[in-house]
C-alpha atoms as a PDB file:
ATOM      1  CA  UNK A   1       0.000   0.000   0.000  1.00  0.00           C
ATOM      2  CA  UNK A   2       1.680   3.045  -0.732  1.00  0.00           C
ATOM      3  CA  UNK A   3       1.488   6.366   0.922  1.00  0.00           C
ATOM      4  CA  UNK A   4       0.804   8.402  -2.477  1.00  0.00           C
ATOM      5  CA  UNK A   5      -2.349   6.490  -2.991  1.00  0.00           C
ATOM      6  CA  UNK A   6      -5.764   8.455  -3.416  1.00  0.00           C
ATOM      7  CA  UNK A   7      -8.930   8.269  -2.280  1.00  0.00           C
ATOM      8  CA  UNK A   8     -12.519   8.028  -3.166  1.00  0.00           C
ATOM      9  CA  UNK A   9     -15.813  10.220  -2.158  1.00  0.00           C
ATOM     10  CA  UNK A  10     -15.792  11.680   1.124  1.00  0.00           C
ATOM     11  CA  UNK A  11     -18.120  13.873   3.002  1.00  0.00           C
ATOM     12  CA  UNK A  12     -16.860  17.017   4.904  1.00  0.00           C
ATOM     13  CA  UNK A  13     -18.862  17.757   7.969  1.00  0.00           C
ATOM     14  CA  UNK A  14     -17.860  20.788   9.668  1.00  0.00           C
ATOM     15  CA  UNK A  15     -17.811  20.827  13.677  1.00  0.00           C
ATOM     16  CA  UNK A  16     -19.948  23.320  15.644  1.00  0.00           C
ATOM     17  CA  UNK A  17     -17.071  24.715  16.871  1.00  0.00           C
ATOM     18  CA  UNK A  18     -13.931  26.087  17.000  1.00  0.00           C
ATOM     19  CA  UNK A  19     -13.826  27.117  13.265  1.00  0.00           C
ATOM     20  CA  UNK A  20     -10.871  26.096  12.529  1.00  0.00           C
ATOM     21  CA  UNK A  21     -11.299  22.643  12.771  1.00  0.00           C
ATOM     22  CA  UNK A  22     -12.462  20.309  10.078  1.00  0.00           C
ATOM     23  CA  UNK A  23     -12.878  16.443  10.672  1.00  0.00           C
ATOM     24  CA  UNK A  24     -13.913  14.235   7.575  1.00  0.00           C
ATOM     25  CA  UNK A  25     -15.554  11.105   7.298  1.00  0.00           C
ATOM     26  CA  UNK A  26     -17.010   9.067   4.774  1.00  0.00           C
ATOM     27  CA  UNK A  27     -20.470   9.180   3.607  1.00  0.00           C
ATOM     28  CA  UNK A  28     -21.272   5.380   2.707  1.00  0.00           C
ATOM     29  CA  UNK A  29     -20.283   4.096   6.296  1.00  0.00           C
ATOM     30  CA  UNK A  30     -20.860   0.128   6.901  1.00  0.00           C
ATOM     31  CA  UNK A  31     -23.991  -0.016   9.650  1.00  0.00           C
ATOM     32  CA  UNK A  32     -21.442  -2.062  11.849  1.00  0.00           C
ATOM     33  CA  UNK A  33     -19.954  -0.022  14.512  1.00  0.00           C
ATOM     34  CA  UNK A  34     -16.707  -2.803  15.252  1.00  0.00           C
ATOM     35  CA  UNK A  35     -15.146  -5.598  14.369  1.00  0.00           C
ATOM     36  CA  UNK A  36     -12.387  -7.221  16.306  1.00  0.00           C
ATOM     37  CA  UNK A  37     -11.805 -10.221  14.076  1.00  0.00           C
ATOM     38  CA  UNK A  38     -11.394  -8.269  10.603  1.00  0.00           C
ATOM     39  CA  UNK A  39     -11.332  -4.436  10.772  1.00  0.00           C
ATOM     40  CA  UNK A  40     -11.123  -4.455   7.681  1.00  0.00           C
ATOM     41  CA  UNK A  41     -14.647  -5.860   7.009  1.00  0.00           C
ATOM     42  CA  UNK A  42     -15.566  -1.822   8.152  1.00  0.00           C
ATOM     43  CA  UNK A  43     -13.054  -0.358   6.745  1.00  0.00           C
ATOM     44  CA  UNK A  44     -13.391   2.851   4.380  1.00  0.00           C
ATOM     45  CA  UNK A  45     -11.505   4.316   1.956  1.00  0.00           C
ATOM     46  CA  UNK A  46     -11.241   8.096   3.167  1.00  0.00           C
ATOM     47  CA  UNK A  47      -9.051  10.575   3.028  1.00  0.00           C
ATOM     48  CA  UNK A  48      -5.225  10.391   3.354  1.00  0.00           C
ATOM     49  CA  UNK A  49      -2.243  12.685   3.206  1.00  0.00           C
ATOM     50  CA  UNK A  50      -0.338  12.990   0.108  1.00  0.00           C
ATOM     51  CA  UNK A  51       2.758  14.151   2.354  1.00  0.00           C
ATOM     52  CA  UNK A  52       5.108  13.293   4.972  1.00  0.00           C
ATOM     53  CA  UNK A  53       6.945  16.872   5.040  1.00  0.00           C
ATOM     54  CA  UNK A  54       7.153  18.252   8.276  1.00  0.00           C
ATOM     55  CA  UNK A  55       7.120  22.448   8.696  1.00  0.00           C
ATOM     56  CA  UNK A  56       6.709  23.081   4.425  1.00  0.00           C
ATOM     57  CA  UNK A  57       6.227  27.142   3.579  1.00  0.00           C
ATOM     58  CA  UNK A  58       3.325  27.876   1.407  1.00  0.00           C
ATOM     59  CA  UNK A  59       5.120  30.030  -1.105  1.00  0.00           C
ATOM     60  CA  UNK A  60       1.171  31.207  -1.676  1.00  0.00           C
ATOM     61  CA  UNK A  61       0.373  32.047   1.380  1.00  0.00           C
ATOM     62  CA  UNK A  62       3.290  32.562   3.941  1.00  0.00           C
ATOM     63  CA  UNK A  63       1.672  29.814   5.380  1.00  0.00           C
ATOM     64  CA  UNK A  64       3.179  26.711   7.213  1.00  0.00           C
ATOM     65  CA  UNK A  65       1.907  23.239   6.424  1.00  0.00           C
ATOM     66  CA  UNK A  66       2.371  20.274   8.266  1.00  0.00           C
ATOM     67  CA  UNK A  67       1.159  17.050   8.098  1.00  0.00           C
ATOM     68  CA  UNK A  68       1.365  14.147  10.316  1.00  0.00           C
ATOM     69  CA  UNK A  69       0.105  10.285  10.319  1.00  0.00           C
ATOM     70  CA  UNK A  70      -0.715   9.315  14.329  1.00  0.00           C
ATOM     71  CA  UNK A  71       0.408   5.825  15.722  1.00  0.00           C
ATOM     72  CA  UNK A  72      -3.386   5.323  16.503  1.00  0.00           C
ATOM     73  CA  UNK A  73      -6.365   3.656  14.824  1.00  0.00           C
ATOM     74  CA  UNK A  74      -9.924   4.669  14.019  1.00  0.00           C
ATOM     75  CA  UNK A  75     -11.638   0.735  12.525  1.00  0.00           C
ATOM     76  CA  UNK A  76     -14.952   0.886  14.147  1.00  0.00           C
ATOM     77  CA  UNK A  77     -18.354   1.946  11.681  1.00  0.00           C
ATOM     78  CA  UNK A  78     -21.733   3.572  11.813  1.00  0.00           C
ATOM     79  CA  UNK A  79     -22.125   5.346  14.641  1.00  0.00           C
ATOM     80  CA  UNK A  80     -18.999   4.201  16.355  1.00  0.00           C
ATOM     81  CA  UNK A  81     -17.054   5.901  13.822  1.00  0.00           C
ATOM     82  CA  UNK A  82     -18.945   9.488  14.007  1.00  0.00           C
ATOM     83  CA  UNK A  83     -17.999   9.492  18.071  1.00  0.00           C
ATOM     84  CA  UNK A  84     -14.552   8.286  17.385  1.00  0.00           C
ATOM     85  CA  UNK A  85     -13.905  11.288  15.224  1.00  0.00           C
ATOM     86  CA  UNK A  86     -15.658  13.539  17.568  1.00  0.00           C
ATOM     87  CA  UNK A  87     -13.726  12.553  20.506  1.00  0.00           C
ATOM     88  CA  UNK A  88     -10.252  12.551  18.414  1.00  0.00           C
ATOM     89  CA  UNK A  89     -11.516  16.077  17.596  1.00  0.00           C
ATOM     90  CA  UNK A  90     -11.606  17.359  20.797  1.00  0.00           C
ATOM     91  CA  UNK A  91      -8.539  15.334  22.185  1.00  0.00           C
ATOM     92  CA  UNK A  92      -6.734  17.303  19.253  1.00  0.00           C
ATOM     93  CA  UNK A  93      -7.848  20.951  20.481  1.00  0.00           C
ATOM     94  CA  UNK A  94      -7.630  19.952  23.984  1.00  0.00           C
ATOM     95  CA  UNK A  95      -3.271  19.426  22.713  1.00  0.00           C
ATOM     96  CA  UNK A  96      -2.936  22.243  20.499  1.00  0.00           C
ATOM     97  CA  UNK A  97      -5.860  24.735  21.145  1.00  0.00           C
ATOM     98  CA  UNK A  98      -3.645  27.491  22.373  1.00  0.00           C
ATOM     99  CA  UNK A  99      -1.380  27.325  19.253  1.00  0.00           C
ATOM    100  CA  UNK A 100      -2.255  29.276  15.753  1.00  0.00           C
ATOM    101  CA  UNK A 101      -3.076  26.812  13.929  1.00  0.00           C
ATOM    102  CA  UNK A 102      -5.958  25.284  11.814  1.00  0.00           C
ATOM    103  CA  UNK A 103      -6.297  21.644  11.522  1.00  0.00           C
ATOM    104  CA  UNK A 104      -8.421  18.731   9.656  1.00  0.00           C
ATOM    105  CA  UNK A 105      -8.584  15.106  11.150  1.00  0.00           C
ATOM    106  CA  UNK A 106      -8.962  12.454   8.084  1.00  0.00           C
ATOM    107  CA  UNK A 107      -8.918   8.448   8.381  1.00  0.00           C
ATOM    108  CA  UNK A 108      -6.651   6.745   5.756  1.00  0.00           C
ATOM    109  CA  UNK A 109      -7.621   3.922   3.840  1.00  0.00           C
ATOM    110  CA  UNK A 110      -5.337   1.770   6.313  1.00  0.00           C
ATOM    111  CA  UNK A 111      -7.289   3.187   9.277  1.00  0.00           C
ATOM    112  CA  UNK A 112      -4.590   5.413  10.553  1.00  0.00           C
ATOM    113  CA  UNK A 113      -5.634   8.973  11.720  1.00  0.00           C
ATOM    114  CA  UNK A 114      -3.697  11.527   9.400  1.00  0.00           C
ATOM    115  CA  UNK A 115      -3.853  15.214  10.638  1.00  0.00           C
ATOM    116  CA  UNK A 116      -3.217  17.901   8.616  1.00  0.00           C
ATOM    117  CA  UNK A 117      -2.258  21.514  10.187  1.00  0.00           C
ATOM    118  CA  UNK A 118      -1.456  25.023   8.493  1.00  0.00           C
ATOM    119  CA  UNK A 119      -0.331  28.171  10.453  1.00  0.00           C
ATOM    120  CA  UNK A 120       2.573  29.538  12.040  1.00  0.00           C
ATOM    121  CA  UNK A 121       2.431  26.870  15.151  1.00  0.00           C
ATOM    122  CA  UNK A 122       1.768  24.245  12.491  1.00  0.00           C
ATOM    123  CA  UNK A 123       5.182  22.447  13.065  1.00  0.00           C
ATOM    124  CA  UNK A 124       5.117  22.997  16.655  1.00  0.00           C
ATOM    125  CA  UNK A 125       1.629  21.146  16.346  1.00  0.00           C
ATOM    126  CA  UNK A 126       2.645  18.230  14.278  1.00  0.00           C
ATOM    127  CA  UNK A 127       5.455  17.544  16.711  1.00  0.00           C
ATOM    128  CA  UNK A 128       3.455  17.770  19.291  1.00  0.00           C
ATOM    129  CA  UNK A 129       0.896  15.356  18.368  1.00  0.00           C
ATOM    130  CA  UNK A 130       3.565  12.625  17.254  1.00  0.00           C
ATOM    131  CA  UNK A 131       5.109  13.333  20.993  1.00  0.00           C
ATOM    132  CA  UNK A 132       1.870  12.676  22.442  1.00  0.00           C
ATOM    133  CA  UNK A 133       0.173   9.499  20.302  1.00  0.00           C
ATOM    134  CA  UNK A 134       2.970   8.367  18.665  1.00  0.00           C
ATOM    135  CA  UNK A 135       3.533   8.641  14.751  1.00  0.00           C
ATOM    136  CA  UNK A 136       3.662   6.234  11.559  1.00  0.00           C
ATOM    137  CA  UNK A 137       6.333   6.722   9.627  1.00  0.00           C
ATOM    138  CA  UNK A 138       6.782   5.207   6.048  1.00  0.00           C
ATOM    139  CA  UNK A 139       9.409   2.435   5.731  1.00  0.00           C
ATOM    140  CA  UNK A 140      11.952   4.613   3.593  1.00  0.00           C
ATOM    141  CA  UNK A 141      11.866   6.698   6.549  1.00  0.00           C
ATOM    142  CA  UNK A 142      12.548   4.215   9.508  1.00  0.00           C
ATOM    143  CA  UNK A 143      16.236   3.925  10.581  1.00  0.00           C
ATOM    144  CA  UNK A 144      17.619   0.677  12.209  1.00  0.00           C
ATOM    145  CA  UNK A 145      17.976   0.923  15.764  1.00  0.00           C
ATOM    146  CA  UNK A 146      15.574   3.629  16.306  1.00  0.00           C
ATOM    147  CA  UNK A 147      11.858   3.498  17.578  1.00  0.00           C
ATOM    148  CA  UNK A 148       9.070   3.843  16.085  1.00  0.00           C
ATOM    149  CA  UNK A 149       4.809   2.978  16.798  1.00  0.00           C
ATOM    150  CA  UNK A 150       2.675   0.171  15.348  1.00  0.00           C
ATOM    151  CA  UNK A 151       0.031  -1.335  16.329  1.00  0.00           C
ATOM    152  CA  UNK A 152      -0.747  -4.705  17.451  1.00  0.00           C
ATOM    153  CA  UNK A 153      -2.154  -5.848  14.363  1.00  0.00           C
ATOM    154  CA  UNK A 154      -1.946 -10.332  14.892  1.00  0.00           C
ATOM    155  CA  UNK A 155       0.026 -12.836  16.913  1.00  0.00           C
ATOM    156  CA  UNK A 156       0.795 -16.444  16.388  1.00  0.00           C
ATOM    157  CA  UNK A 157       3.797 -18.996  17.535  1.00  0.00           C
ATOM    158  CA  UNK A 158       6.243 -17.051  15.513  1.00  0.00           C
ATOM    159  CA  UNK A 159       5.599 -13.717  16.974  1.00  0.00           C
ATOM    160  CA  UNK A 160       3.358  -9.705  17.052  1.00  0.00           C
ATOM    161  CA  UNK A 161       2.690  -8.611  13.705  1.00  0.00           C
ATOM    162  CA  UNK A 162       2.495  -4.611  14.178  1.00  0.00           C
ATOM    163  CA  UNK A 163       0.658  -2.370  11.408  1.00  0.00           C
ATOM    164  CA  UNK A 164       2.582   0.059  10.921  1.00  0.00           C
ATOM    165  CA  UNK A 165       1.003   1.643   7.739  1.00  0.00           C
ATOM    166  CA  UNK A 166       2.699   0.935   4.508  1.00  0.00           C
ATOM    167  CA  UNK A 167       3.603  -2.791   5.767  1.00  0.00           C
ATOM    168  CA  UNK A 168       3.598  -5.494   8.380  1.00  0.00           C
ATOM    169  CA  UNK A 169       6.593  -6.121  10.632  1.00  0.00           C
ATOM    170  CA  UNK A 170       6.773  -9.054  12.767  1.00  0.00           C
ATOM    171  CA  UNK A 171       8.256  -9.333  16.262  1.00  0.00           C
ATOM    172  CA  UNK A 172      10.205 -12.681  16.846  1.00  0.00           C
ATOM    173  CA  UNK A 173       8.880 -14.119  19.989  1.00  0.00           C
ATOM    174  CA  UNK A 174      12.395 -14.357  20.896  1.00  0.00           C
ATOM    175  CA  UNK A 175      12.577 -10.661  20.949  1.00  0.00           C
ATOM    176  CA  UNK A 176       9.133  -9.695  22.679  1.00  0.00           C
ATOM    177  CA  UNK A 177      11.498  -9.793  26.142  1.00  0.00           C
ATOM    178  CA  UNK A 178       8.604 -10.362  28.293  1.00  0.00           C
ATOM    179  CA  UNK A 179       9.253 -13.778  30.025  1.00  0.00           C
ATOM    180  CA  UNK A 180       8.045 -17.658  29.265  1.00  0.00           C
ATOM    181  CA  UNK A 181       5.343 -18.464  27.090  1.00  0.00           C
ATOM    182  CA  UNK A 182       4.258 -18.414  23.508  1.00  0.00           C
ATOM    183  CA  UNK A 183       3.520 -15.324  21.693  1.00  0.00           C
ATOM    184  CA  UNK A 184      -0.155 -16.039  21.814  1.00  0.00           C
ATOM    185  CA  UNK A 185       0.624 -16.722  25.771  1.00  0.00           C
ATOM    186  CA  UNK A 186       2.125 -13.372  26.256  1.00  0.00           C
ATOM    187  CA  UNK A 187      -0.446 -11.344  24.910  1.00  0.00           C
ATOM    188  CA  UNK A 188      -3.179 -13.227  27.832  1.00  0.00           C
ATOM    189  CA  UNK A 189      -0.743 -12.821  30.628  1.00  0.00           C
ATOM    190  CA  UNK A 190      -0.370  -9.015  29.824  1.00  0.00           C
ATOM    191  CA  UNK A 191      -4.064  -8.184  28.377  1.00  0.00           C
ATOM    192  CA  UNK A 192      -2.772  -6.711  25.290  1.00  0.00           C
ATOM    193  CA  UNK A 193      -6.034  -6.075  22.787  1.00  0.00           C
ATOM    194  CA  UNK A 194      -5.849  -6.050  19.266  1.00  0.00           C
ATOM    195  CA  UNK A 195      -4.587  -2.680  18.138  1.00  0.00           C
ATOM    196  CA  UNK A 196      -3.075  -1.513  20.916  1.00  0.00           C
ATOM    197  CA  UNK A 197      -0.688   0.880  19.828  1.00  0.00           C
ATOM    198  CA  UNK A 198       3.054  -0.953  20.698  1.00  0.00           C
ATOM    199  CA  UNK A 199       6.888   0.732  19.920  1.00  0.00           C
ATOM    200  CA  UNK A 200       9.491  -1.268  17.960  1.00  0.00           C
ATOM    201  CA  UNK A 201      12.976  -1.187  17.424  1.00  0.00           C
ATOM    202  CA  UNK A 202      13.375  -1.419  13.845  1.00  0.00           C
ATOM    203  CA  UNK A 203      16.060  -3.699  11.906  1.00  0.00           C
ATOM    204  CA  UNK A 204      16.531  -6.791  10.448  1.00  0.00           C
ATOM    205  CA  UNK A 205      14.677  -8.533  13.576  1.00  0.00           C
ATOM    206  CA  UNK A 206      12.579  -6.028  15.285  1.00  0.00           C
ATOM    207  CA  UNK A 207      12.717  -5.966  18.757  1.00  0.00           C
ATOM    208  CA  UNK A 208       9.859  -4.732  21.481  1.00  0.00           C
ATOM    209  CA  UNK A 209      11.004  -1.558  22.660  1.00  0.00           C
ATOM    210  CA  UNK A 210      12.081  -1.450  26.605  1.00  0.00           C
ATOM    211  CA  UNK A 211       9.504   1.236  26.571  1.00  0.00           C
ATOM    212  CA  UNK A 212       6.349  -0.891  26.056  1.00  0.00           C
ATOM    213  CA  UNK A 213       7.950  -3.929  27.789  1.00  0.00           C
ATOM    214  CA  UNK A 214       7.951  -1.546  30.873  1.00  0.00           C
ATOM    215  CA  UNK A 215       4.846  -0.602  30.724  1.00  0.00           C
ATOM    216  CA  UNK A 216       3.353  -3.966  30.237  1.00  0.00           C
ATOM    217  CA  UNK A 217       5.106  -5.137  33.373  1.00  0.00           C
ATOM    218  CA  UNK A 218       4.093  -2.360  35.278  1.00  0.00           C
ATOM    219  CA  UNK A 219       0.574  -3.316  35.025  1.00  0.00           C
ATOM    220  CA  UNK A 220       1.333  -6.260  36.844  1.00  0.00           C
ATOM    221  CA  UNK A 221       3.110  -4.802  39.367  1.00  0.00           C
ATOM    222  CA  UNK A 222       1.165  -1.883  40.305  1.00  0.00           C
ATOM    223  CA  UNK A 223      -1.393  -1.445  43.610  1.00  0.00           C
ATOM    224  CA  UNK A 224      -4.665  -2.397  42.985  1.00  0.00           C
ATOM    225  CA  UNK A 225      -6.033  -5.844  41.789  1.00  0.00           C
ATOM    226  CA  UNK A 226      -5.576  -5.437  38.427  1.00  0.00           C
ATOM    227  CA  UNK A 227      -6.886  -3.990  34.875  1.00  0.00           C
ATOM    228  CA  UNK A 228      -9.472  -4.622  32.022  1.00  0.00           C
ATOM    229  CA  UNK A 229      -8.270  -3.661  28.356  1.00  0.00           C
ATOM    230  CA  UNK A 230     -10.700  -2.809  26.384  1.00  0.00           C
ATOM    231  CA  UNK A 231     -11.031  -2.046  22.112  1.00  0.00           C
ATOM    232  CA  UNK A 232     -13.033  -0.782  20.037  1.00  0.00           C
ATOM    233  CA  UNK A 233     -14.574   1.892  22.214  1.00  0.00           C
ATOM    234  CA  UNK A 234     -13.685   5.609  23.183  1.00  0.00           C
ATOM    235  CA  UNK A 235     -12.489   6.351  26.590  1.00  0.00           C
ATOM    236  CA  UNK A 236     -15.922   7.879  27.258  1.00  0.00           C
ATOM    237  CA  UNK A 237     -17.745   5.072  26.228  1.00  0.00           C
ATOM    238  CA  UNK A 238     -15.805   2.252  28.469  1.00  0.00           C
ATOM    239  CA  UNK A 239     -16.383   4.902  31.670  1.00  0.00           C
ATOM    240  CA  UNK A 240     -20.027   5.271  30.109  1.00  0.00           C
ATOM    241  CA  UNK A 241     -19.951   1.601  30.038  1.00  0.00           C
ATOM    242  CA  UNK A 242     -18.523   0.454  33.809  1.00  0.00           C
ATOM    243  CA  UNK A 243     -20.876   3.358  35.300  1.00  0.00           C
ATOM    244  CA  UNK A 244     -24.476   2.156  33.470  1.00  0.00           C
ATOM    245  CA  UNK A 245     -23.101  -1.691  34.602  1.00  0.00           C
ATOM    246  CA  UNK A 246     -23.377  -0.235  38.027  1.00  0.00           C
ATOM    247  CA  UNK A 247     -19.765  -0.305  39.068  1.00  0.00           C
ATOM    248  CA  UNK A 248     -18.318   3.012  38.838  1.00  0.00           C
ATOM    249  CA  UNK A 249     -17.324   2.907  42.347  1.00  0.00           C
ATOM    250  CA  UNK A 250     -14.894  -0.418  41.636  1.00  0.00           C
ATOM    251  CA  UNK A 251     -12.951   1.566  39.447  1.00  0.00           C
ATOM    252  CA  UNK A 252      -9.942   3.941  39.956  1.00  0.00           C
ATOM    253  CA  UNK A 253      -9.981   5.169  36.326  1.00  0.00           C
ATOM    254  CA  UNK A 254      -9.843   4.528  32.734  1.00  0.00           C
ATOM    255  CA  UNK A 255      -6.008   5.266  30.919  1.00  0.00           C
ATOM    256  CA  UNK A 256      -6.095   5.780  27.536  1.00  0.00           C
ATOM    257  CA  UNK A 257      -4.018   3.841  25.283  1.00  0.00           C
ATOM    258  CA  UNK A 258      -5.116   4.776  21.766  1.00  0.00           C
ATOM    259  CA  UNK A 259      -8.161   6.632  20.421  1.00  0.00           C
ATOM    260  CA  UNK A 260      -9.884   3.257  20.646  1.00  0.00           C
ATOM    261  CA  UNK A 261      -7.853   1.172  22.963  1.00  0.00           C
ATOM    262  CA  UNK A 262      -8.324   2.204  26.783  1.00  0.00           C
ATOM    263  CA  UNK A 263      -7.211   0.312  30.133  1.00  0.00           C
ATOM    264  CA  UNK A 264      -9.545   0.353  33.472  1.00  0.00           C
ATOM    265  CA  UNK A 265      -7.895   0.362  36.465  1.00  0.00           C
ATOM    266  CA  UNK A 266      -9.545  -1.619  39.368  1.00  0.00           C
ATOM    267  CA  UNK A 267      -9.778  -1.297  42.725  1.00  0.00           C
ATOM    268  CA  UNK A 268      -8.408  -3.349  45.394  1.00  0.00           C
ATOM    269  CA  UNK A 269     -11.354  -5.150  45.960  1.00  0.00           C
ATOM    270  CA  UNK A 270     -12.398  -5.587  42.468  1.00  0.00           C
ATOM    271  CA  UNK A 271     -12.328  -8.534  40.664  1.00  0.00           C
ATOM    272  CA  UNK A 272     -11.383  -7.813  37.168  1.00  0.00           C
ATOM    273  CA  UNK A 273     -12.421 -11.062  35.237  1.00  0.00           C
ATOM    274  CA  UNK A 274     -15.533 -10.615  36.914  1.00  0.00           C
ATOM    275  CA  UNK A 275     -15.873  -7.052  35.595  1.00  0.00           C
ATOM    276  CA  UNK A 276     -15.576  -8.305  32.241  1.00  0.00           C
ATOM    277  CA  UNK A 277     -18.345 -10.356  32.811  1.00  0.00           C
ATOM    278  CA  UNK A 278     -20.554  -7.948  34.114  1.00  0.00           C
ATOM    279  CA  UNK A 279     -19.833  -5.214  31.429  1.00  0.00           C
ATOM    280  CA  UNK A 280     -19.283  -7.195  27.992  1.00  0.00           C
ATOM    281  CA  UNK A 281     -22.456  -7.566  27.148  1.00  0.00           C
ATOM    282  CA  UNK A 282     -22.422  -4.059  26.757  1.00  0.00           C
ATOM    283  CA  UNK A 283     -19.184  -3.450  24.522  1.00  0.00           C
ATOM    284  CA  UNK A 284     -18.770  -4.598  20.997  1.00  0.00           C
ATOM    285  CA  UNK A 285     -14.897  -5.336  21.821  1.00  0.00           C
ATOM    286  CA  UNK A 286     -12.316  -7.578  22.475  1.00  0.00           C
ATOM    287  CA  UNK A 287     -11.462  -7.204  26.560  1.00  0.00           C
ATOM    288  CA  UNK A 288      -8.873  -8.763  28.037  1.00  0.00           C
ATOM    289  CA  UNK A 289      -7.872  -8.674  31.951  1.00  0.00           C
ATOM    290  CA  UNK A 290      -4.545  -8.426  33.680  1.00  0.00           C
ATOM    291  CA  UNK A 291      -4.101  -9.598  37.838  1.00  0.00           C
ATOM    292  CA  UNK A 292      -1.313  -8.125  39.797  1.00  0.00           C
END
């Protein structure tokens, strides 16, 4: 798939407010507002950016241009979608609202969130939002021995294949570095959900970054009795979620992994395989629970 590719119809629907905010989606949405097994059954083709240049002068205007493709994923449909973009909407103003800069929030064909900034701050922006949610970077552009974001895209025996937008790349199970087990194994012990966002080293075998290997340990070590991951939904649905199951008081709060990839922290007392119980019925996603 490669990153000059173009797209078909799209629908532009401009937000109440601020005004300098544009988020597009497309207009022939599939009714289906997930799918865990296949995103791809829902996906779109929207719009994408035609660029990778970072802090480009509009000899036009005077104006600078920046665009930049987030290490996060928008796969759900329907209505899903429409609250997805919302929410990455205001997540986006929330990080750059005091900057001058105008901005538009499109969904590539290979589900990535591409955001696309002009104004004096727009550099500042686009570096800013990579800092924050990570950023996709083409293969030409990844060096060996640096870090970069995917996400967790399939596992098997061998390994974690990561999307990471223009191609797969495949972590070795003998360089995941987080203990015994298979692969498949791992990803139960540590409740990682399908397309959580995950950092790489890249190179000829791509190793987990120390990074996410902390951070996946840490959830087993921390106070509390453990967490429930959670896909496929907003980080306003899944507290939406725990609070109509009637347990927003066995809860500490709900971290935010990705736009649709969140992590509820539970109380001491609270069981979390029994939370999952209690509030699947009411998510469309894959959960997945880790005990400390």
């Amino acid at each position: 798939m490669g990153y000059e590719d173009h797209i078909s119809s799209v629908d532009v629907a401009q937000l109440a407010s601020p005004p300098n905010c544009i988020i597009k989606a497309g207009s022939d949405l599939d009714s289906d507002e997930s799918s865990i097994d296949d995103p791809k059954n829902t996906a779109q083709t929207e719009q994408r950016s035609n660029t990778k240049t970072r802090g480009h002068l509009d000899a036009d205007t005077d104006s600078d241009t920046a665009d930049v493709i987030l290490g996060t994923k928008c796969y759900v449909g329907g209505d899903a979608r429409d609250r997805a973009l919302d929410s990455m909407g205001s997540l986006i103003r929330n990080d750059i609202d005091e900057l001058t800069v105008s901005w538009s929030v499109d969904i590539r064909d290979d589900e990535f969130i591409t955001v696309t900034l002009t104004g004096s701050d727009a550099t500042v922006a686009s570096n800013l939002l990579a800092e924050t949610w990570g950023e996709i970077y083409p293969s030409t552009e990844r060096t060996d021995g640096e870090i970069y974001t995917g996400t967790l895209s399939s596992w098997d025996e061998n390994g974690w294949t990561l999307d990471v937008g223009d191609e797969h790349v495949m972590i070795p199970a003998s360089e995941l570095g987080l203990g015994q087990g298979s692969p498949t194994q791992i990803r139960e012990r540590f409740g990682v959900v399908q397309h959580t966002p995950v950092q790489f080293i890249a190179g000829e075998t791509p190793q987990l970054a120390d990074s996410t290997r902390d951070q996946l340990y840490e959830w087993t070590r921390e106070a509390g009795s453990g967490r429930v991951n959670v896909n496929s939904a907003t980080r306003g649905e899944v507290r939406a979620t725990v609070n109509r199951a009637g347990h927003a008081d066995d809860i500490v709060t709900v971290d935010r992994l990705g736009l649709l990839e969140q992590s509820v922290i539970c109380t001491e007392d609270t069981d979390p395989p029994g939370l999952i119980a209690s509030i699947g019925s009411y998510l469309r996603a894959e959960l997945k629970c880790v005990l400390t």
